[in-house]
N, C-alpha and C. Protein backbone atom coordinates (compact mmCIF):
# COMPACT_ATOMS: atom_id res chain seq x y z
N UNK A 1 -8.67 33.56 -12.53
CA UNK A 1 -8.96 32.99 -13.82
C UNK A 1 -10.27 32.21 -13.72
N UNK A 2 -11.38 32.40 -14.72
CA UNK A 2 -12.33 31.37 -14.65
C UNK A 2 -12.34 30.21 -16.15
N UNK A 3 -13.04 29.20 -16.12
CA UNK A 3 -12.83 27.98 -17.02
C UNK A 3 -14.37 27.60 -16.91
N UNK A 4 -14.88 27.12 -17.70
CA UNK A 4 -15.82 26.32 -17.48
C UNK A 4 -15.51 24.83 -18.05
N UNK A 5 -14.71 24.86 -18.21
CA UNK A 5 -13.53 23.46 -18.92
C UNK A 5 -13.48 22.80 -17.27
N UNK A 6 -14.02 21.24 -16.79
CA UNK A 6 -13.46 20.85 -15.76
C UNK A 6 -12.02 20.41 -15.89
N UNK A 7 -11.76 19.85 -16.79
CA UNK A 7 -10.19 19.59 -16.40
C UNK A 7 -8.86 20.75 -16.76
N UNK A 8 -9.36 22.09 -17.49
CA UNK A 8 -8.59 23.00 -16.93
C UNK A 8 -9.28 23.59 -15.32
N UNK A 9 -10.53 23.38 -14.80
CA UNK A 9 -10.49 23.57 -13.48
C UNK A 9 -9.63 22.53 -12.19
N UNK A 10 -9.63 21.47 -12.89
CA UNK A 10 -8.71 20.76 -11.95
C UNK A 10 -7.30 21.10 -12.18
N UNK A 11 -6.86 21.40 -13.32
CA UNK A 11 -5.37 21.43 -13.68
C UNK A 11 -4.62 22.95 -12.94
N UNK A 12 -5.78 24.30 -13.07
CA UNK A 12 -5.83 24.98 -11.90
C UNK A 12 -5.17 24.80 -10.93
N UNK A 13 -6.52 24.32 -10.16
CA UNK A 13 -6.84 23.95 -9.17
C UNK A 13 -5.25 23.52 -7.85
N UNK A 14 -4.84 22.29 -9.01
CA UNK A 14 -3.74 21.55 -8.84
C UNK A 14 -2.39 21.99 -8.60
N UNK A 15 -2.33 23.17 -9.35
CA UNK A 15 -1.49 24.34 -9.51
C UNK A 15 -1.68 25.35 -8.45
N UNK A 16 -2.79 25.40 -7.72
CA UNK A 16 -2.34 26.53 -6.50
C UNK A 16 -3.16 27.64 -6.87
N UNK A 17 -3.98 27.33 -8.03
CA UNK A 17 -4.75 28.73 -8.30
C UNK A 17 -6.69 29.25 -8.05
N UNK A 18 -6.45 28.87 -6.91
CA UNK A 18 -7.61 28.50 -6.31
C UNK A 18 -8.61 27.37 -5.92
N UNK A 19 -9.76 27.20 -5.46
CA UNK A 19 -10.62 26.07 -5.73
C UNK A 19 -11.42 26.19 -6.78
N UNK A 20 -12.04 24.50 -6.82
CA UNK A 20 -12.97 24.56 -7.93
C UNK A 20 -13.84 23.61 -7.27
N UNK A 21 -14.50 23.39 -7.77
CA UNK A 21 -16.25 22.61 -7.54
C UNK A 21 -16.24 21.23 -8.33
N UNK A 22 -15.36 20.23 -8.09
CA UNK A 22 -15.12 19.41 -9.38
C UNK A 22 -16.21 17.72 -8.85
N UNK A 23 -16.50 17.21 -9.97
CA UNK A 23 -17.41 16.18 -9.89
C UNK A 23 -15.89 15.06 -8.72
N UNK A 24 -16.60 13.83 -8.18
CA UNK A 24 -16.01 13.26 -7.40
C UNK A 24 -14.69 12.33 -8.03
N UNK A 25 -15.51 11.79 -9.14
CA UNK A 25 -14.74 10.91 -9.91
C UNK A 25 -13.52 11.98 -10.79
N UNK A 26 -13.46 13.08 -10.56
CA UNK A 26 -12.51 13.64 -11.34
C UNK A 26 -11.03 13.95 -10.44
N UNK A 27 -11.91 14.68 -9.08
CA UNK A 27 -11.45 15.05 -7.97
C UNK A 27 -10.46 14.15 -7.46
N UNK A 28 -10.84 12.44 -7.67
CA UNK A 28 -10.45 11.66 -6.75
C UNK A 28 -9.29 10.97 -7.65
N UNK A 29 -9.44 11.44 -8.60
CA UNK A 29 -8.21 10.97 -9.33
C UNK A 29 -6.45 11.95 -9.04
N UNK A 30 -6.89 12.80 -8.81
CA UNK A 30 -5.65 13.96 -8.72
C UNK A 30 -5.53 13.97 -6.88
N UNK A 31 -3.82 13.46 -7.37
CA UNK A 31 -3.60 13.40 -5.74
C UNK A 31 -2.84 14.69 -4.87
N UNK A 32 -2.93 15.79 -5.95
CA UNK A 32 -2.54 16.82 -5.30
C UNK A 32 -3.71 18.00 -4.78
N UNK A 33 -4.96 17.38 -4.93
CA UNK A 33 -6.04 18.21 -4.90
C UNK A 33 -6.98 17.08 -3.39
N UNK A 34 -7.48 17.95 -2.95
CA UNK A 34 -8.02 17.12 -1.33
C UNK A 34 -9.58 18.02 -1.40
N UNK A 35 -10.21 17.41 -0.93
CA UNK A 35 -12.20 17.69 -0.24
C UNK A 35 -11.55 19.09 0.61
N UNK A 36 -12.41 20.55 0.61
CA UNK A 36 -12.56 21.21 1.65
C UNK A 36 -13.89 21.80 1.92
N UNK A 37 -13.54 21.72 3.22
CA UNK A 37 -15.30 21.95 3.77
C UNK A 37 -15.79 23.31 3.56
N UNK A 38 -16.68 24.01 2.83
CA UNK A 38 -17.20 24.96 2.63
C UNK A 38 -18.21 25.23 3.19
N UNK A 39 -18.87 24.32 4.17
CA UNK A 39 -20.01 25.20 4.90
C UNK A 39 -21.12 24.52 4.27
N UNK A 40 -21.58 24.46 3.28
CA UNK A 40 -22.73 23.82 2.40
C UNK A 40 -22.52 23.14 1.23
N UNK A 41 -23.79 22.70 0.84
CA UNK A 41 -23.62 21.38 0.17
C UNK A 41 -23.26 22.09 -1.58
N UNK A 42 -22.62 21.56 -2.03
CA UNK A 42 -22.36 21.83 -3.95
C UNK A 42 -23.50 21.81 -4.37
N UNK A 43 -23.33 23.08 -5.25
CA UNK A 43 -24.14 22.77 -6.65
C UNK A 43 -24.80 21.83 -7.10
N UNK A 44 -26.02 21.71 -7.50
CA UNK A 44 -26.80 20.56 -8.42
C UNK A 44 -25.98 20.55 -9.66
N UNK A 45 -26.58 19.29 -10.35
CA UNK A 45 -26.67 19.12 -11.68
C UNK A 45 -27.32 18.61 -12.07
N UNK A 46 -28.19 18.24 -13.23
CA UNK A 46 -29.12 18.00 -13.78
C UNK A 46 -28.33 17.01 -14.73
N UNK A 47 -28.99 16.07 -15.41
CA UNK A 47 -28.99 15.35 -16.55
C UNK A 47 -29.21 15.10 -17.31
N UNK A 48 -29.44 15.39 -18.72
CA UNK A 48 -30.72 15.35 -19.70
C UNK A 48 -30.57 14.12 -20.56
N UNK A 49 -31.31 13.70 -21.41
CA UNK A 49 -31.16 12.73 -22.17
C UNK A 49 -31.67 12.98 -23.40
N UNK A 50 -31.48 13.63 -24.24
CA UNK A 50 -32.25 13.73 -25.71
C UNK A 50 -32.55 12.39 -26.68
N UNK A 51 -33.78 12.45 -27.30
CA UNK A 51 -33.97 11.43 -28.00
C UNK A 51 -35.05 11.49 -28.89
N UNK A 52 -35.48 11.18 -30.28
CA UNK A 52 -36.55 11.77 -30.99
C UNK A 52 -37.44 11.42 -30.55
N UNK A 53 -38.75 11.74 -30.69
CA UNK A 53 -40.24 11.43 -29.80
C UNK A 53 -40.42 9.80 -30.67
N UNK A 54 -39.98 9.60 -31.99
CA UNK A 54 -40.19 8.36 -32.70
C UNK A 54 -40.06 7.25 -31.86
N UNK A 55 -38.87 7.52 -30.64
CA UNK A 55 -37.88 6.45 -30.55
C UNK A 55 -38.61 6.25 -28.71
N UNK A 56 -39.61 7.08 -28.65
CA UNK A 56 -40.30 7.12 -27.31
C UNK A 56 -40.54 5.51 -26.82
N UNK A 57 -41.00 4.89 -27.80
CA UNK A 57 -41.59 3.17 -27.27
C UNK A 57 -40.72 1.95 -27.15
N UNK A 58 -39.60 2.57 -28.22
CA UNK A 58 -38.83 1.36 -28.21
C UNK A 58 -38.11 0.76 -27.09
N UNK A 59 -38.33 -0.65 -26.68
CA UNK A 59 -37.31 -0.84 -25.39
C UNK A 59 -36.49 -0.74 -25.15
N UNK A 60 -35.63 -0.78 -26.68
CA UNK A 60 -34.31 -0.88 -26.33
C UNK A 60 -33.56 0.86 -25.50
N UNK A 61 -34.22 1.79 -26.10
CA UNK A 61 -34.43 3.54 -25.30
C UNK A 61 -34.76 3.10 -23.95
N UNK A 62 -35.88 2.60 -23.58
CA UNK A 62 -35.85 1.98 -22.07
C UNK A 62 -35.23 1.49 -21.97
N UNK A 63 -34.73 0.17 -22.25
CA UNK A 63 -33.51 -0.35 -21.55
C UNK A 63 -32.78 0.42 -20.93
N UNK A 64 -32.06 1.02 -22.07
CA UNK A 64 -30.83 2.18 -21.73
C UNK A 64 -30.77 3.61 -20.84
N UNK A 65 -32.27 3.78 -20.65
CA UNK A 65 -32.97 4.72 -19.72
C UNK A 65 -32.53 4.28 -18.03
N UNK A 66 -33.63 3.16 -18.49
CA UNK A 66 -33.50 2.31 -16.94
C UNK A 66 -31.92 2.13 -16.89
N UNK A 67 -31.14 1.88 -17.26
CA UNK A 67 -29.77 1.70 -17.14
C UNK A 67 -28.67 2.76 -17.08
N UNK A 68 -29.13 3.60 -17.14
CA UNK A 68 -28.42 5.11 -16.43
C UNK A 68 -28.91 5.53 -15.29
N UNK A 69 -30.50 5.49 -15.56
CA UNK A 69 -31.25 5.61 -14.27
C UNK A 69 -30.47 4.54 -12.74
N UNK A 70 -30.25 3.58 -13.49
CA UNK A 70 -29.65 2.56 -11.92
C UNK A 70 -28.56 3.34 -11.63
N UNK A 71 -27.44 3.18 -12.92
CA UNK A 71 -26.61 3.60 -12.44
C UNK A 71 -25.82 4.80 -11.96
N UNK A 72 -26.81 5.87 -12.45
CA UNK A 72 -26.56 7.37 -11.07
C UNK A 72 -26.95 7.05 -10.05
N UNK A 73 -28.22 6.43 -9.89
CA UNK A 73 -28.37 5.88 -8.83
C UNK A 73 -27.59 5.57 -7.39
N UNK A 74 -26.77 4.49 -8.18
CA UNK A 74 -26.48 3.08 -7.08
C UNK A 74 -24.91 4.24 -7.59
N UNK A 75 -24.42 5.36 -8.36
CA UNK A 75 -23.13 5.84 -8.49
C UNK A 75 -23.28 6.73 -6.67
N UNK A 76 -24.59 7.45 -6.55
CA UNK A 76 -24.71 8.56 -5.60
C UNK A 76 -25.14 7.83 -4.31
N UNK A 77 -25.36 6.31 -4.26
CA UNK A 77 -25.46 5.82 -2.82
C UNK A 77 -24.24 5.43 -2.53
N UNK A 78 -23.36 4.75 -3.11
CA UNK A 78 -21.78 4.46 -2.95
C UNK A 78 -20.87 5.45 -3.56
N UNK A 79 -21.35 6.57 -3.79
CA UNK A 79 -19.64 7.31 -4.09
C UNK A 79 -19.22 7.55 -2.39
N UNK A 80 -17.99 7.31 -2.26
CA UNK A 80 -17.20 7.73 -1.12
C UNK A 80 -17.73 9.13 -0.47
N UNK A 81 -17.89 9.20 0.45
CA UNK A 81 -18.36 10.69 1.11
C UNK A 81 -16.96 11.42 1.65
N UNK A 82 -17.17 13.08 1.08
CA UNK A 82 -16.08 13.85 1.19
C UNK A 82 -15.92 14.15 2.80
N UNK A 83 -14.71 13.95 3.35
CA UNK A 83 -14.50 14.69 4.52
C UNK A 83 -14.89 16.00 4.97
N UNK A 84 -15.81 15.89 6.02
CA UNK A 84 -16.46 16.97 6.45
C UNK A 84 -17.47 17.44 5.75
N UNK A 85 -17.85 16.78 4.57
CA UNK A 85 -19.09 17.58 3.45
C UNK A 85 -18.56 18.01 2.64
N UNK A 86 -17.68 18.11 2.43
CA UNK A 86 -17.12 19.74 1.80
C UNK A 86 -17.28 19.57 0.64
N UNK A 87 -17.50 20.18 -0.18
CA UNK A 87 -18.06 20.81 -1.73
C UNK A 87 -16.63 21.06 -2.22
N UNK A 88 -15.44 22.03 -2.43
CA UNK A 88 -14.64 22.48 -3.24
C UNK A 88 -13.53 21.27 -2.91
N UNK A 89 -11.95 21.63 -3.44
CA UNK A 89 -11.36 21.26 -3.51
C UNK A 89 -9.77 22.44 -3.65
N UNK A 90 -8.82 21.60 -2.77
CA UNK A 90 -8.07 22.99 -3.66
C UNK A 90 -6.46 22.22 -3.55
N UNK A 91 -5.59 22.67 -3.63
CA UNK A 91 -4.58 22.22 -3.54
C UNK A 91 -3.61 21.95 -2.14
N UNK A 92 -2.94 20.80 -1.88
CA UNK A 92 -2.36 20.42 -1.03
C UNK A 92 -1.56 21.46 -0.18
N UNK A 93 -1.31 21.76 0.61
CA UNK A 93 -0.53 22.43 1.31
C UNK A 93 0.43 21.38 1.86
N UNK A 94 1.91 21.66 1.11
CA UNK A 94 2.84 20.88 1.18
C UNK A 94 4.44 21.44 1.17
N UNK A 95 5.13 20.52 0.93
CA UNK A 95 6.47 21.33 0.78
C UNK A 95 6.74 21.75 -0.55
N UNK A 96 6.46 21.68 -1.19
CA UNK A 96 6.94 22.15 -2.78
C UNK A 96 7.20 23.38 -3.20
């Protein structure tokens, strides 16, 4: 099955129906889903920010610039690092 929906990829996922590629903060919430090492590093992502060219000077657009800007930032120097590197995720191997 494919999704481009992340939380039907985690809900998947969770379920036994393969891995998925899920952001950290999503990952780390579901305790039936664990880091596996795939060999190389995940996928990029990009970020965009739309905004009219009018609104180019105003500080308060900077402000709020600079203030996403920190905080991906200072999110990608302290997010927890996955065991072993690993990029996917998949479901527990357990008794159930």
């Amino acid at each position: 099955m494919r999704s481009n929906n992340r939380d039907v990829q985690a809900a998947l996922c969770r379920n036994g129906a393969g891995l998925a590629v899920l952001p950290r903060p999503i990952g780390d919430l579901i305790a039936d889903i664990e880091p596996v090492d795939l060999g190389e590093a995940p996928p990029g992502r990009d970020t965009w920010i739309g905004y009219h060219r009018d609104m180019k000077r105003q500080a308060r657009l900077r402000a709020l610039l600079d203030l996403v800007i920190e905080r991906l930032a200072n999110w990608l120097v302290k997010a927890p690092s996955v065991p072993n590197r690993g990029p996917g995720r998949r479901l527990r191997r357990d008794s159930r």
